[in-house]
C-alpha atoms as a PDB file:
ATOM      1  CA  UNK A   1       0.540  -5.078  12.254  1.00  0.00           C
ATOM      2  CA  UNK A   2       2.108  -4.284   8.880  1.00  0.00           C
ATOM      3  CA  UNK A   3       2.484  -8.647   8.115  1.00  0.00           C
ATOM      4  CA  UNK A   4      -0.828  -8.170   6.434  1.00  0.00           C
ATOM      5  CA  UNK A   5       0.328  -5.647   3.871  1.00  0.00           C
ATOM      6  CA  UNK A   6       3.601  -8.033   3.813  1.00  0.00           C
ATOM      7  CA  UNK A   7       1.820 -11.051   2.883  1.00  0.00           C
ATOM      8  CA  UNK A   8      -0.840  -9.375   0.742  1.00  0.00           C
ATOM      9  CA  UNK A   9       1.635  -7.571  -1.716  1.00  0.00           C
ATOM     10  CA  UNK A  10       3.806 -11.434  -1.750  1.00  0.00           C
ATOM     11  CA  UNK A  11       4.533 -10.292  -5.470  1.00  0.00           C
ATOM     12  CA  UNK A  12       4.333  -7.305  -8.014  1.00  0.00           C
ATOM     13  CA  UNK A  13       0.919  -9.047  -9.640  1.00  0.00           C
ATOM     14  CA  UNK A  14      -0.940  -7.849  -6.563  1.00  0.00           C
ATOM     15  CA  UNK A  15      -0.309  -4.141  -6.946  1.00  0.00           C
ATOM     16  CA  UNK A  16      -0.932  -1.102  -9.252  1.00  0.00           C
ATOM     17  CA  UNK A  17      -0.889   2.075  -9.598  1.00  0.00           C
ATOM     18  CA  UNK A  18      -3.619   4.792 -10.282  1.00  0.00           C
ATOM     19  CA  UNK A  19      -6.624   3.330  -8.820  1.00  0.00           C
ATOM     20  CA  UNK A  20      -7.245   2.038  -5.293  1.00  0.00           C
ATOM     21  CA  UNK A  21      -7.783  -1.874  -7.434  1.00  0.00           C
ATOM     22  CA  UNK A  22      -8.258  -3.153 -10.949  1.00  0.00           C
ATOM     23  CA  UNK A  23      -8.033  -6.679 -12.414  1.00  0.00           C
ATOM     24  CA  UNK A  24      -4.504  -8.265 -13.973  1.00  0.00           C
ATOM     25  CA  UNK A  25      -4.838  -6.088 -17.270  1.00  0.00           C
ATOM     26  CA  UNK A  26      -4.713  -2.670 -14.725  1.00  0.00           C
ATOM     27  CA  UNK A  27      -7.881  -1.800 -15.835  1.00  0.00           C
ATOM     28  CA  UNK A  28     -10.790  -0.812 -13.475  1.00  0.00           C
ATOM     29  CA  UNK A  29     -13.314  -3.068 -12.633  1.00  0.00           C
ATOM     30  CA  UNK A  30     -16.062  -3.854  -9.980  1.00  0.00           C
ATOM     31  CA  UNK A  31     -14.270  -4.159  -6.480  1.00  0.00           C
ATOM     32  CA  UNK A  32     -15.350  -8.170  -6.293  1.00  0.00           C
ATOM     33  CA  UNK A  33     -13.870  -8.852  -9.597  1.00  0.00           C
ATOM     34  CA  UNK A  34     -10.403  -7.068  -8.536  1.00  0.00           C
ATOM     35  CA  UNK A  35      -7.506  -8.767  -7.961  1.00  0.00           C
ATOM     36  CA  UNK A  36      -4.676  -5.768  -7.982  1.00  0.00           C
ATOM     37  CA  UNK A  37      -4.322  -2.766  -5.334  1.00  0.00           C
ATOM     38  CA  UNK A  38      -2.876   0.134  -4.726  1.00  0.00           C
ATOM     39  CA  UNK A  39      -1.446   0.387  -1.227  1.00  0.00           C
ATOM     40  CA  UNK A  40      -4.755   2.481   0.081  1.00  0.00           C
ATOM     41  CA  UNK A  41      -6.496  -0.407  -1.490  1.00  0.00           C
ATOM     42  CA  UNK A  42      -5.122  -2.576   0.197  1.00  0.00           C
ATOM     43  CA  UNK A  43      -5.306  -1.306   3.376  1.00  0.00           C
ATOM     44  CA  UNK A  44      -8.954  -0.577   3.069  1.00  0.00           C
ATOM     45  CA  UNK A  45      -9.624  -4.231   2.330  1.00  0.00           C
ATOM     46  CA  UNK A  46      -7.202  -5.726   5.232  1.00  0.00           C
ATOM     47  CA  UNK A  47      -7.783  -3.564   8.059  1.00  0.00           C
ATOM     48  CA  UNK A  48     -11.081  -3.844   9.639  1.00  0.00           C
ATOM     49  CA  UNK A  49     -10.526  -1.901  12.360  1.00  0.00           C
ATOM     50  CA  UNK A  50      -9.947   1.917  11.661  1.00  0.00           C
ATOM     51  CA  UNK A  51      -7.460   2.372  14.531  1.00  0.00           C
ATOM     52  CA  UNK A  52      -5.433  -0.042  13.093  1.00  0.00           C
ATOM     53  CA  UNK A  53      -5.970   1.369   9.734  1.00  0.00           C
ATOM     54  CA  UNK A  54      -5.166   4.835  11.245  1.00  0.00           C
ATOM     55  CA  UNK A  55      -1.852   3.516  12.340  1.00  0.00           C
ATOM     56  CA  UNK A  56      -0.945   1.857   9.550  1.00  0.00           C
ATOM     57  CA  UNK A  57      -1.752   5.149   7.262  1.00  0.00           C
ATOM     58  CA  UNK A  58       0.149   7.194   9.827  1.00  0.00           C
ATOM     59  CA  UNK A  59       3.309   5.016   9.715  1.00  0.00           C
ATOM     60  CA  UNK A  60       3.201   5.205   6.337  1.00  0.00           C
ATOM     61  CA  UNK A  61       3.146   8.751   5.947  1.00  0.00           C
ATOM     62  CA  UNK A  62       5.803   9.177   8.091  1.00  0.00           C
ATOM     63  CA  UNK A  63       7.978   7.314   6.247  1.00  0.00           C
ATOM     64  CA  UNK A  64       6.743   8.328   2.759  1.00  0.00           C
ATOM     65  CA  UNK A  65       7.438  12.048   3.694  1.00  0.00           C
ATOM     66  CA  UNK A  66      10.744  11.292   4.599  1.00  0.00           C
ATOM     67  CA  UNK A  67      11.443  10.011   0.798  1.00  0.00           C
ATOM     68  CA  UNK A  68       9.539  13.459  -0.165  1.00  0.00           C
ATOM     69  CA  UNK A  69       5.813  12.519  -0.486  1.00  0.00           C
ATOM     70  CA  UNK A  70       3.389  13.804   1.122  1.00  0.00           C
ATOM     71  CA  UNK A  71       0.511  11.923   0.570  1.00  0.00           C
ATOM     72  CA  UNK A  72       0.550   7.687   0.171  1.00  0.00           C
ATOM     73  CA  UNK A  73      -1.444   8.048  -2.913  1.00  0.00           C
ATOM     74  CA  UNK A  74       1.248  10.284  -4.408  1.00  0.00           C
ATOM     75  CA  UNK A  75       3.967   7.983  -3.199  1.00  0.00           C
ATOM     76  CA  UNK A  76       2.370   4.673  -4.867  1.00  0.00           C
ATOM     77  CA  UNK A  77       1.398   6.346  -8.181  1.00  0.00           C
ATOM     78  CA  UNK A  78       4.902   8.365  -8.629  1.00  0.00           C
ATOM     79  CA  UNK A  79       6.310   6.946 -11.839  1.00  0.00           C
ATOM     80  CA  UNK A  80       9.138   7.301  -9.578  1.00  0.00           C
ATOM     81  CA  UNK A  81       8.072   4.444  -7.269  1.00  0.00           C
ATOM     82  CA  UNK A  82       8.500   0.580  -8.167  1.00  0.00           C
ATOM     83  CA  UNK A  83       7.213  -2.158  -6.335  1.00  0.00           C
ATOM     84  CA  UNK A  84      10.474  -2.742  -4.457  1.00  0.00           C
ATOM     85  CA  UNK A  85       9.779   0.772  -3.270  1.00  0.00           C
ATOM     86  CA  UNK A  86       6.196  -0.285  -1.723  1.00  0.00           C
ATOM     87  CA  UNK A  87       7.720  -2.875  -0.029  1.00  0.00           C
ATOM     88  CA  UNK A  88      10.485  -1.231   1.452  1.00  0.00           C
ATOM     89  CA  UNK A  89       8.365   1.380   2.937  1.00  0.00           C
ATOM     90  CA  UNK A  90       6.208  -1.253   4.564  1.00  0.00           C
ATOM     91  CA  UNK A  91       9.249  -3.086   5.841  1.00  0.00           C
ATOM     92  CA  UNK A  92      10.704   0.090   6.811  1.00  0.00           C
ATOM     93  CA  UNK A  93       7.513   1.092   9.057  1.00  0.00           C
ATOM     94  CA  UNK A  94       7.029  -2.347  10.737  1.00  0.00           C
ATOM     95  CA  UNK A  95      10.672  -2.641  11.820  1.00  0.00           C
ATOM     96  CA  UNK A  96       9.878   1.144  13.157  1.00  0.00           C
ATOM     97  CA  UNK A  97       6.716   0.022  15.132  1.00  0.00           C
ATOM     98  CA  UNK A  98       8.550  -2.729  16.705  1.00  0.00           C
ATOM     99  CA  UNK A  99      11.417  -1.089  18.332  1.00  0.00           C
END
């Protein structure tokens, strides 16, 4: 379930901070003209259906409040949190939805 945020986030230049997308200067613009993503973003534009979307969200916060966050949107715009940090918490949650 979470090889779609995997695959989507394959390197820092599809991710950002602030808004839920922008274009490669980080700067808003017009949804079909976006091409970077926060992780809400992102899982607004990969999950169709909104029970998977629901479980993906709820993994996340699970994880995210473990690290002290209690909302995902607080988590990815921290100045705290780097890209390495998005992907570990989607790592994190798909090895936890396996087992």
């Amino acid at each position: 379930m979470f090889d779609k945020l995997i695959n989507f986030f394959s390197d820092e230049s599809k991710w950002m901070k602030g808004h839920y997308y922008g274009n490669e200067k980080k700067e808003v613009c017009p949804e079909r003209e976006a091409t970077r993503y926060c992780l809400l973003g992102a899982i607004a534009i990969l999950y169709d259906n909104n029970d998977e979307s629901d479980r993906v969200c709820n993994s996340l916060r699970g994880v995210i409040r473990a690290r002290g966050y209690n909302m995902i949107s607080t988590f990815n715009d921290s100045e705290k949190t780097s890209f390495d940090d998005i992907l570990s918490v989607i790592k994190e949650c798909e090895e936890s939805y396996e087992s």
